[in-house]
Structures are given as C-alpha cells and as structure tokens.
C-alpha atoms as a PDB file:
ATOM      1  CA  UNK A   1       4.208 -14.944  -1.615  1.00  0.00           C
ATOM      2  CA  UNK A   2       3.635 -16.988  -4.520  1.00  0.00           C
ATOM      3  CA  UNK A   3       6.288 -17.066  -7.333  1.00  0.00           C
ATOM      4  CA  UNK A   4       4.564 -16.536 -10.659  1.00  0.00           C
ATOM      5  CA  UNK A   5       4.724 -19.478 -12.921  1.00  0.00           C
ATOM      6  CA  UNK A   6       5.951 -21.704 -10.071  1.00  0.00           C
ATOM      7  CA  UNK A   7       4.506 -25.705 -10.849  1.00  0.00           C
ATOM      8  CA  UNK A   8       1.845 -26.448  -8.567  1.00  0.00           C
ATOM      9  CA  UNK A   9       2.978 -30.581  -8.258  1.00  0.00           C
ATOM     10  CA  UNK A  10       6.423 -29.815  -7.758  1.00  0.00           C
ATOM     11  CA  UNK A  11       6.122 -29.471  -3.234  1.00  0.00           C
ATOM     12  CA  UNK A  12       3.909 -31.917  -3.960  1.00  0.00           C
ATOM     13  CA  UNK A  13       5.817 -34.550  -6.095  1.00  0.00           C
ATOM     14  CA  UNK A  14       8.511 -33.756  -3.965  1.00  0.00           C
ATOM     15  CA  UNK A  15       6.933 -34.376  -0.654  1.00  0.00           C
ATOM     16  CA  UNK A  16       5.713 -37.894  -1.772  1.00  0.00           C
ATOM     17  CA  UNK A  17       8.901 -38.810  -3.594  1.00  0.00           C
ATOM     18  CA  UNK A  18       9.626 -42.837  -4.917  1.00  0.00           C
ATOM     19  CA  UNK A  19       7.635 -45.364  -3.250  1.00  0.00           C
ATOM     20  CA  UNK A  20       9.856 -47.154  -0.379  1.00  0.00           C
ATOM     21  CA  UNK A  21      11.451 -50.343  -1.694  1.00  0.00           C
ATOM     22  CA  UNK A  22      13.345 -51.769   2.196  1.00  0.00           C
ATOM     23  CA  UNK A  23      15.623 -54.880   1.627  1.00  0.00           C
ATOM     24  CA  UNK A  24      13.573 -56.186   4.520  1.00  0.00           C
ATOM     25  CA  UNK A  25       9.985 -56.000   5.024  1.00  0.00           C
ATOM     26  CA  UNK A  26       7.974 -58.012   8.073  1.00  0.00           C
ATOM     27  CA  UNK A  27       4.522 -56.743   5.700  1.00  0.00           C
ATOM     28  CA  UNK A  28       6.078 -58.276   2.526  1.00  0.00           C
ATOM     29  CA  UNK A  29       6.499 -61.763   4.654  1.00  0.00           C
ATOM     30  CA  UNK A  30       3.117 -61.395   6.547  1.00  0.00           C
ATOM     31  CA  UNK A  31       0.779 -60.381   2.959  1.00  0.00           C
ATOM     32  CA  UNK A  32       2.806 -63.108   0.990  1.00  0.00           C
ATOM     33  CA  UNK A  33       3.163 -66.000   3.282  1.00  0.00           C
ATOM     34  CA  UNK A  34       1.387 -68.855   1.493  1.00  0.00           C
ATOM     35  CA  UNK A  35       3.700 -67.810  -1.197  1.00  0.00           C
ATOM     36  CA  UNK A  36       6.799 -68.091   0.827  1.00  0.00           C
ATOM     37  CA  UNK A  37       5.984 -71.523   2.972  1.00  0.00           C
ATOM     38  CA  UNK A  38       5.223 -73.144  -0.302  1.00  0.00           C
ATOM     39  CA  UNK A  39       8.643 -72.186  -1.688  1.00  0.00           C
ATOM     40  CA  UNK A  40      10.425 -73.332   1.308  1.00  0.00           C
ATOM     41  CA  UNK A  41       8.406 -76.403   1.298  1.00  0.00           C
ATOM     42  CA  UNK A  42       9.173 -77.455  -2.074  1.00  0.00           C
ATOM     43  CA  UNK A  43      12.838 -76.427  -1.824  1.00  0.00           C
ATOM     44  CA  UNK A  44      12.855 -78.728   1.495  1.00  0.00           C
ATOM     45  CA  UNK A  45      11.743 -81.390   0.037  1.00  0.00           C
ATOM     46  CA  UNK A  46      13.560 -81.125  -3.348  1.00  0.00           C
ATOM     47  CA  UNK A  47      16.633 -81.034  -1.168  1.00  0.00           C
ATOM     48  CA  UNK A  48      15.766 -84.171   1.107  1.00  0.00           C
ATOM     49  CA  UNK A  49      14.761 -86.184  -1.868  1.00  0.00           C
ATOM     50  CA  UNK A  50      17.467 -85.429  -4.226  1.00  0.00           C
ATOM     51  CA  UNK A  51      20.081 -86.045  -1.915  1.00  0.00           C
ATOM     52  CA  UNK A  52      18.985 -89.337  -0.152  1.00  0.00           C
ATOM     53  CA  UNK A  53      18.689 -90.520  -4.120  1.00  0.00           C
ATOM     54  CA  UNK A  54      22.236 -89.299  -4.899  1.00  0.00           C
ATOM     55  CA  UNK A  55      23.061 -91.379  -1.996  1.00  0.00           C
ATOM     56  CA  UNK A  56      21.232 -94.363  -3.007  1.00  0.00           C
ATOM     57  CA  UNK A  57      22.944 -94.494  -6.093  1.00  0.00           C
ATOM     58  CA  UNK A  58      26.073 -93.427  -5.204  1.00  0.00           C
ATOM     59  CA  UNK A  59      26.652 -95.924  -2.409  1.00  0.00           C
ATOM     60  CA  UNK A  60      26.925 -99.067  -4.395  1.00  0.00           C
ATOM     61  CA  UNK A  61      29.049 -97.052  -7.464  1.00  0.00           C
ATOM     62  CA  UNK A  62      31.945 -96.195  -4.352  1.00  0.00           C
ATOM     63  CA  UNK A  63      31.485 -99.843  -2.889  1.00  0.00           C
ATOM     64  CA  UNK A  64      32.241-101.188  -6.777  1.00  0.00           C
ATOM     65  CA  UNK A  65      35.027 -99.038  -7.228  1.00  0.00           C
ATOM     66  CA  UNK A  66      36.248 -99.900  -3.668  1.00  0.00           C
ATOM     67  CA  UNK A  67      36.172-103.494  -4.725  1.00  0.00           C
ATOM     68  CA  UNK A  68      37.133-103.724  -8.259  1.00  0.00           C
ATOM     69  CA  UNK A  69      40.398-100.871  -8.054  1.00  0.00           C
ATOM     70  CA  UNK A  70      40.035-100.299 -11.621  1.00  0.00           C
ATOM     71  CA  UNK A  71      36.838 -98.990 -12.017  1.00  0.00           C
ATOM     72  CA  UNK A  72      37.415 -96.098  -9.386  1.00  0.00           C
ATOM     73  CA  UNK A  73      38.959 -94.071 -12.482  1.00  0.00           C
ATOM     74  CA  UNK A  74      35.746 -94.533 -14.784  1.00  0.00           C
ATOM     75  CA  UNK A  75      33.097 -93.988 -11.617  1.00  0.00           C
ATOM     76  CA  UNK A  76      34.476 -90.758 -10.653  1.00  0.00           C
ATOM     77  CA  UNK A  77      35.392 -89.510 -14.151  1.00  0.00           C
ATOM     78  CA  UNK A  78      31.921 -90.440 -15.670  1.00  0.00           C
ATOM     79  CA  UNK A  79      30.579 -88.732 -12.170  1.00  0.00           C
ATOM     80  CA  UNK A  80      33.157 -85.576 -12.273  1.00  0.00           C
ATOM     81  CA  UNK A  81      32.028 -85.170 -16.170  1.00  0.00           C
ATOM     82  CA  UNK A  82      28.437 -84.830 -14.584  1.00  0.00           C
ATOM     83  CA  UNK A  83      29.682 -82.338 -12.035  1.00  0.00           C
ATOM     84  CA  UNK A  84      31.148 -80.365 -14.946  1.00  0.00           C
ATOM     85  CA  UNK A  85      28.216 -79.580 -16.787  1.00  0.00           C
ATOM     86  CA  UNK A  86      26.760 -75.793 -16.068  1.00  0.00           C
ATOM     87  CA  UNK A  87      23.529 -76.139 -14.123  1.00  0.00           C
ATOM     88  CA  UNK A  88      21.385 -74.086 -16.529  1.00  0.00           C
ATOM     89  CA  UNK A  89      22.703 -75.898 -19.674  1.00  0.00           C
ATOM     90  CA  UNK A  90      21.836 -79.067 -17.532  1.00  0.00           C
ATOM     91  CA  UNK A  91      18.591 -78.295 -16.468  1.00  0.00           C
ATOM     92  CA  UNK A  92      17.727 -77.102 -20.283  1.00  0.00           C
ATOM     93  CA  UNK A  93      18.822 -80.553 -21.921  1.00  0.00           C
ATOM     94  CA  UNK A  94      17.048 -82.679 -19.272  1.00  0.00           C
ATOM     95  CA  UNK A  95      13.691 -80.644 -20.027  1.00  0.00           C
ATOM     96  CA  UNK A  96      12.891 -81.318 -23.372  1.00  0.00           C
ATOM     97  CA  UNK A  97      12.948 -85.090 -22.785  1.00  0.00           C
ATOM     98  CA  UNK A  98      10.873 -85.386 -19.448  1.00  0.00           C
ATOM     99  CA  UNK A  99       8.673 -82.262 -20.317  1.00  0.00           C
ATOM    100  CA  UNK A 100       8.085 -82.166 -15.996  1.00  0.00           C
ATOM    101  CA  UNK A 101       9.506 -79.215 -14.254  1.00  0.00           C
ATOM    102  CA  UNK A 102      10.120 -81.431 -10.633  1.00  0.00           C
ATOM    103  CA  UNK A 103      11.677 -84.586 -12.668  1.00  0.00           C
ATOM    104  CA  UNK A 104      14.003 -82.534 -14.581  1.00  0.00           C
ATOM    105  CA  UNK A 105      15.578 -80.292 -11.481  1.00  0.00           C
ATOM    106  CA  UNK A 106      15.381 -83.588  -9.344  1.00  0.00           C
ATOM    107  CA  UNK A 107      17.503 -85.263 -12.179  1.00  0.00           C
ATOM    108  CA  UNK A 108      19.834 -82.788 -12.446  1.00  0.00           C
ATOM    109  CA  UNK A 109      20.122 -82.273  -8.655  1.00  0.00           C
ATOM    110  CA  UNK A 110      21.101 -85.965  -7.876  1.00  0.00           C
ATOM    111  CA  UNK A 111      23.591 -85.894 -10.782  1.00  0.00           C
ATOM    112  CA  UNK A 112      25.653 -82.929  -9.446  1.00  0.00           C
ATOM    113  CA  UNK A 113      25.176 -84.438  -5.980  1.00  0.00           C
ATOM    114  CA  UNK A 114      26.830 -88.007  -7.253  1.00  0.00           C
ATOM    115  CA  UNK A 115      30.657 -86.687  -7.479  1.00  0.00           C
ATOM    116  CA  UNK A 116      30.795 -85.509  -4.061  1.00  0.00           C
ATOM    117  CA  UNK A 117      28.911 -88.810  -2.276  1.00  0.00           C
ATOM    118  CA  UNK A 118      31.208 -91.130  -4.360  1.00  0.00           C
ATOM    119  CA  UNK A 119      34.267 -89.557  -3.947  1.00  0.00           C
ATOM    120  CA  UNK A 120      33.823 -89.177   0.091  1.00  0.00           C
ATOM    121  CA  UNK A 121      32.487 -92.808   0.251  1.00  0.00           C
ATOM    122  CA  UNK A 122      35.387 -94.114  -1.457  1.00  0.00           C
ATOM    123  CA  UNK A 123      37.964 -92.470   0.080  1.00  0.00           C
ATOM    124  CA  UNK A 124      36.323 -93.208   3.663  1.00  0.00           C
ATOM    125  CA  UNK A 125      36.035 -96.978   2.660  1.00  0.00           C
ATOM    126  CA  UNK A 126      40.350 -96.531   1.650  1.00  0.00           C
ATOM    127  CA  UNK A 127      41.046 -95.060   4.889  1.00  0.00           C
ATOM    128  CA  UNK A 128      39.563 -97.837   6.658  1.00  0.00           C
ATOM    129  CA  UNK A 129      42.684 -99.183   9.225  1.00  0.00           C
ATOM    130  CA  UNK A 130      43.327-102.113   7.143  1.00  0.00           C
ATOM    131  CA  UNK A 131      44.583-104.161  10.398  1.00  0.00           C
ATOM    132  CA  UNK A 132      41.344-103.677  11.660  1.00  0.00           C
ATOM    133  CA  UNK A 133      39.985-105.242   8.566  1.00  0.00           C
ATOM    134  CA  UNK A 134      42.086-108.378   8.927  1.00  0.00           C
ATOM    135  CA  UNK A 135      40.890-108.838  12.180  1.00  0.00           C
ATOM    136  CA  UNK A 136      37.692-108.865  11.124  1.00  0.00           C
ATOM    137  CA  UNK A 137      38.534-111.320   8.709  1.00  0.00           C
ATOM    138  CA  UNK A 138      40.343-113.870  10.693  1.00  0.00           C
ATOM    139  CA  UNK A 139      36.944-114.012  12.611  1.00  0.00           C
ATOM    140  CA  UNK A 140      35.449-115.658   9.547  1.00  0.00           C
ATOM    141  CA  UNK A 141      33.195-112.707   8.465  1.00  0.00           C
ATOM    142  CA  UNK A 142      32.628-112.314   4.872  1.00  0.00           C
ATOM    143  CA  UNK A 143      33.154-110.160   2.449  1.00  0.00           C
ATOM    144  CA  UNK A 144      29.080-108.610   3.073  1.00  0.00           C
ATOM    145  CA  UNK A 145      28.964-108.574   6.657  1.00  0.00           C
ATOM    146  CA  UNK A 146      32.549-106.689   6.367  1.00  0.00           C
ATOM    147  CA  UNK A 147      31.532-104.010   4.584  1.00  0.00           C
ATOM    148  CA  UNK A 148      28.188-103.714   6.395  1.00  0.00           C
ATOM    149  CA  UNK A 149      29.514-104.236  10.045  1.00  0.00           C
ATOM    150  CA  UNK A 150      32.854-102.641  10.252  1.00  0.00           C
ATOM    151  CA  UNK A 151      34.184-101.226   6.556  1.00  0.00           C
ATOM    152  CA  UNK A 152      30.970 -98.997   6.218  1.00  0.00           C
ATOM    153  CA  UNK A 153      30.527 -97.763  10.082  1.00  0.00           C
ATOM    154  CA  UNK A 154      34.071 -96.901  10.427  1.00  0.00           C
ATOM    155  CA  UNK A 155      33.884 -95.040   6.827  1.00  0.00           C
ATOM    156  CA  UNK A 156      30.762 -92.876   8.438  1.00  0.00           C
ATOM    157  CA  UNK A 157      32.559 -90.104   9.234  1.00  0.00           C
ATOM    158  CA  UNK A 158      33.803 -89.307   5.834  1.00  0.00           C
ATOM    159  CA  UNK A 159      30.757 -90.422   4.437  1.00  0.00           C
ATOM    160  CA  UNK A 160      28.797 -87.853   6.439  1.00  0.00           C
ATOM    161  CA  UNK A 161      30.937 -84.667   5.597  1.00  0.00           C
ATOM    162  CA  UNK A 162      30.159 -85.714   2.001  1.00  0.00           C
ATOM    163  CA  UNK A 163      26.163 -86.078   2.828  1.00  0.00           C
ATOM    164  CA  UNK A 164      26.933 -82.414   4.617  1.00  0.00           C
ATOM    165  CA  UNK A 165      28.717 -80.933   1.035  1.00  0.00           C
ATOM    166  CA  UNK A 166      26.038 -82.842  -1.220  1.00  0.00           C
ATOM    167  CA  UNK A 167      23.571 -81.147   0.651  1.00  0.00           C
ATOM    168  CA  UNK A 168      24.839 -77.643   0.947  1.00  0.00           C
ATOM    169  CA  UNK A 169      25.580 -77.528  -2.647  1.00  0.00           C
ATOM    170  CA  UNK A 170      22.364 -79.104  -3.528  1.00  0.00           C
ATOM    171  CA  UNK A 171      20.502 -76.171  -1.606  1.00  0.00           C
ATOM    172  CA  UNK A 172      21.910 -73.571  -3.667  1.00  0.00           C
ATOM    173  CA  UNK A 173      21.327 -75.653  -6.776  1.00  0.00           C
ATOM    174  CA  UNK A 174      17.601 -75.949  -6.141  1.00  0.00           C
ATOM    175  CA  UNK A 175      17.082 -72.014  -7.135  1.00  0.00           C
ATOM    176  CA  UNK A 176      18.530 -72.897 -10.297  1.00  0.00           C
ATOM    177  CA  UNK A 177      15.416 -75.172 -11.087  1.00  0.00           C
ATOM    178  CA  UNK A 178      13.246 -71.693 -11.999  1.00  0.00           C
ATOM    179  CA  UNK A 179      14.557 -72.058 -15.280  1.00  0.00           C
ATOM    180  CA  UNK A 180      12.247 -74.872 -15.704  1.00  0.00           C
ATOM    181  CA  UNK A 181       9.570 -73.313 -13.267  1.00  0.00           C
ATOM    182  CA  UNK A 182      10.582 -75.532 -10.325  1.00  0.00           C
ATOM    183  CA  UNK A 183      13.181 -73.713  -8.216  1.00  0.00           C
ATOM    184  CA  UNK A 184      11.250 -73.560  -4.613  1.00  0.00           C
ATOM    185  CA  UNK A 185      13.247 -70.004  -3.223  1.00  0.00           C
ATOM    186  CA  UNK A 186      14.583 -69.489  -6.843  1.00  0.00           C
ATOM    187  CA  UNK A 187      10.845 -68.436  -7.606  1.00  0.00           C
ATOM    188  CA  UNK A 188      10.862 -65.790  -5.023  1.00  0.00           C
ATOM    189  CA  UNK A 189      14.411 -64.145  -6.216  1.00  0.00           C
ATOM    190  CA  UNK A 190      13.328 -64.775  -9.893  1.00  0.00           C
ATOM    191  CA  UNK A 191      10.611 -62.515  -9.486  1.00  0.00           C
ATOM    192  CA  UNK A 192      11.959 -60.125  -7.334  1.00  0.00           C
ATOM    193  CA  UNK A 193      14.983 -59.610  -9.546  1.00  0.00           C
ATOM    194  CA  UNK A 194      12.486 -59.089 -11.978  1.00  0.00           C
ATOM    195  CA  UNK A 195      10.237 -56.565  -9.941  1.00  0.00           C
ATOM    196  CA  UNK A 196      13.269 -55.009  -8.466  1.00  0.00           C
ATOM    197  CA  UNK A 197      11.655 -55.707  -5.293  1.00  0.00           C
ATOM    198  CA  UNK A 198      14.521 -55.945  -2.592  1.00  0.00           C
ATOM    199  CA  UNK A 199      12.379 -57.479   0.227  1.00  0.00           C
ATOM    200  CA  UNK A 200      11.246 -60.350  -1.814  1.00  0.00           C
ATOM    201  CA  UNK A 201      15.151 -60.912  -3.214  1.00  0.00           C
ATOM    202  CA  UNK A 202      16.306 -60.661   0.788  1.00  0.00           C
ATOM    203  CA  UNK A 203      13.715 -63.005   1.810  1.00  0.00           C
ATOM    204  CA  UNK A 204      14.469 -65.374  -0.476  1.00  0.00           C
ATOM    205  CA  UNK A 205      18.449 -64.931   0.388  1.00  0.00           C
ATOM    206  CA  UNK A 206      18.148 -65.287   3.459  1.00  0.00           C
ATOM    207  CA  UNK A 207      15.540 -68.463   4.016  1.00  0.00           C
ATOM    208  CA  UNK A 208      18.088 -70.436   1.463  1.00  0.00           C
ATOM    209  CA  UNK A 209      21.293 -69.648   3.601  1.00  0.00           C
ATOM    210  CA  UNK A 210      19.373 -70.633   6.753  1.00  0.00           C
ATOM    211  CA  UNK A 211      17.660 -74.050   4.720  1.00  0.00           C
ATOM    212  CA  UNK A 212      21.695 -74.663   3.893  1.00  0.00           C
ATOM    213  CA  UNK A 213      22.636 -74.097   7.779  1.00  0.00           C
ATOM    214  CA  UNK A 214      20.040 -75.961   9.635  1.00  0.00           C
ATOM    215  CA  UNK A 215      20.459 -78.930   7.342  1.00  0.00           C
ATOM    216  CA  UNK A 216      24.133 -78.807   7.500  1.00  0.00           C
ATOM    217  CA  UNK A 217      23.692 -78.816  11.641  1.00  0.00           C
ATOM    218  CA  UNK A 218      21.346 -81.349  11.638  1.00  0.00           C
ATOM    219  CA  UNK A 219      23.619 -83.981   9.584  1.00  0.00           C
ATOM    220  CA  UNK A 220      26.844 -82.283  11.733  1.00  0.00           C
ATOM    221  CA  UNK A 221      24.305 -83.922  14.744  1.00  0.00           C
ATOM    222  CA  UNK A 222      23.720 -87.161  13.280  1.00  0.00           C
ATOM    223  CA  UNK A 223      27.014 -87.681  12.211  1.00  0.00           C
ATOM    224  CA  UNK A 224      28.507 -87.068  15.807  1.00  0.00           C
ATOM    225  CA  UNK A 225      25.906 -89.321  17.218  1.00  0.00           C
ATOM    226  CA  UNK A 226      26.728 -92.220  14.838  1.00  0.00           C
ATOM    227  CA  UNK A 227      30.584 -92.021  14.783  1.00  0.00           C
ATOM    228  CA  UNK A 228      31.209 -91.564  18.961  1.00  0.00           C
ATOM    229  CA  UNK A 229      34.578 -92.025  18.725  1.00  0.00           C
ATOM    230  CA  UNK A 230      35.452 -89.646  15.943  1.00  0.00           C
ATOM    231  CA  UNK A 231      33.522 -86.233  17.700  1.00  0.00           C
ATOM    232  CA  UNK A 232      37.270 -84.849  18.020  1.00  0.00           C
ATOM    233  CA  UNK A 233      37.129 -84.454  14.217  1.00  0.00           C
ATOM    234  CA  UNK A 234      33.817 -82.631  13.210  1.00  0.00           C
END
C-alpha cells in the first residue's frame, strides 16, 4: 500500500545517495595519467636540479669557511637566515622580480637547500683525522690536491647524509612551488584540496613520500659505495 502524500524521489534519492569519493582510486590514476607523470616529472627534475645547484654553490662557501675560520660564522648565519624565511613568503618575494614560475621555486629551493649542504660539508671537512692530514702533508701535497684527494673523500660520508637531508626536505618543498603555479605533485593536492577529491589528494601524498624514499635510497647507495670503509655508519 501506498502512503498518501508519501514523496515519490525520496526511495529514490535515497537509493542513489552521494556520489563515492574513495581516498584511492586505480580509475582516477588510469583517466588522469598524463596529468600525473607530468607532475612527477617536473617534481623529479625540480628536485635533481635544485639540489645538485645547492651543492654547487654550497661546496666552495664550506671549503672557504673551512679555510678562513672566521668566516664559518657569517656563511652559515647568512645561509641559516635563508633557511628561516617561510617558504610561501619566499616563493612570493622571489616572483615579482623573475615573473617565471620554474626560476622562482628553483631559487627558492636551492636557498633552503644551502644551510643543510654547508653545514654537513663543513663539519665533515672538521672531522677530518687531522694526523691523517699531516701525513698527507709531509708527502709534499698541497693545499689543492689535499682537499681534493684526501680532506674531501674522507669528508664524503658527512657530506652525503647532508645531500640525503637537502634532498628530502627539498621534495616536500617542491609542492610549495603551486603558489607560483610550479609545484609538480603540489598541483595535484592543490586541486584536489580544492575539489575535495580524496583520490587525487592520496595520489599526490603518496607519489611525494615515495619520490622522498627512492631518492633518499638511491644517495644511501651511492654514499655506501663511495665511502667503503664507513658502511658501519649509514
């Protein structure tokens, strides 16, 4: 029986109910893949770049302030200052000067990357057994060839666990870059947040914690294949 006055949509309103919203969807990855492999690509490559530059430039500030004791205060303060600066606030002043989305976040990226490479440097280039050094020394090397055949290889290991921080840390930062519309993942949870679409915020999540991991493994590798003798440690 029939209940007068009863809504005809209500069984089926009910039946249908909200439309499903998973936090993980194998469709979402399979429709939207060109999507997703160019935002991993271009958070890749942001990383790679930004961090070999941080190293460039960081190398020769931790061998100056390895050298000349009293600018180590000045290098890492100018560099910590950097470091300091909120990533958004960063990203905004950089912008208006460069007007390019990829120059801006790869600025900023290689400036918060600078504190970490310098510090580890320097304090791998300290730790150096000084005896060791003065053996060196006495065999009539100079002050070049020191640093590039025994101060620097011995320093590797510490110099690697920075490359492994800079580079973690730099992965997260990336995402950051959608406030100038260059954030590689940070696209795909910028518009899911905004959609309220969970599978495209999981993706995201999860591709940039597995970016962080294999990079981290593969430097964990290289570092244990350059430094033999110091595998113990890692």
């Amino acid at each position: 029986m029939t209940r007068t006055g009863a809504d005809p949509t209500a069984t089926a309103t009910t039946a249908v109910g909200p439309p499903a919203n998973p936090w993980f969807s194998w469709a979402y990855v399979e429709r939207n893949w060109g999507d997703i492999s160019t935002a991993l690509s271009q958070h890749v490559t942001l990383t790679a770049q930004a961090v070999l530059l941080a190293l460039a430039v960081a190398l020769p500030l931790a061998v100056l302030a390895y050298r000349l004791p009293r600018l180590a205060g000045p290098i890492l303060g100018a560099s910590g200052v950097l470091y300091t600066v909120p990533a958004l606030a960063l990203f905004a002043m950089i912008y208006p000067l460069l007007w390019d989305p990829r120059t801006t976040v790869l600025i900023g990226l290689v400036m918060y990357a600078l504190l970490v490479l310098v510090r580890n440097i320097l304090v791998g280039l300290r730790g150096v057994d000084r005896g060791v050094v003065e053996a060196a020394r006495g065999t009539g090397l100079g002050p070049t060839r020191m640093l590039l055949t025994v101060e620097l290889p011995l320093a590797l290991p510490s110099i690697v666990t920075g490359l492994r921080l800079a580079t973690v840390s730099t992965v997260a930062l990336v995402t950051i870059g959608i406030i100038v519309g260059y954030g590689g993942l940070g696209q795909l949870l910028y518009r899911g947040f905004n959609s309220q679409y969970r599978a495209e915020i999981a993706t995201a999540t999860v591709l940039t914690l597995l970016v962080a991991l294999v990079a981290d493994m593969l430097l964990l590798a290289l570092g244990r294949a350059l430094t033999p003798w110091d595998r113990g440690r890692h």
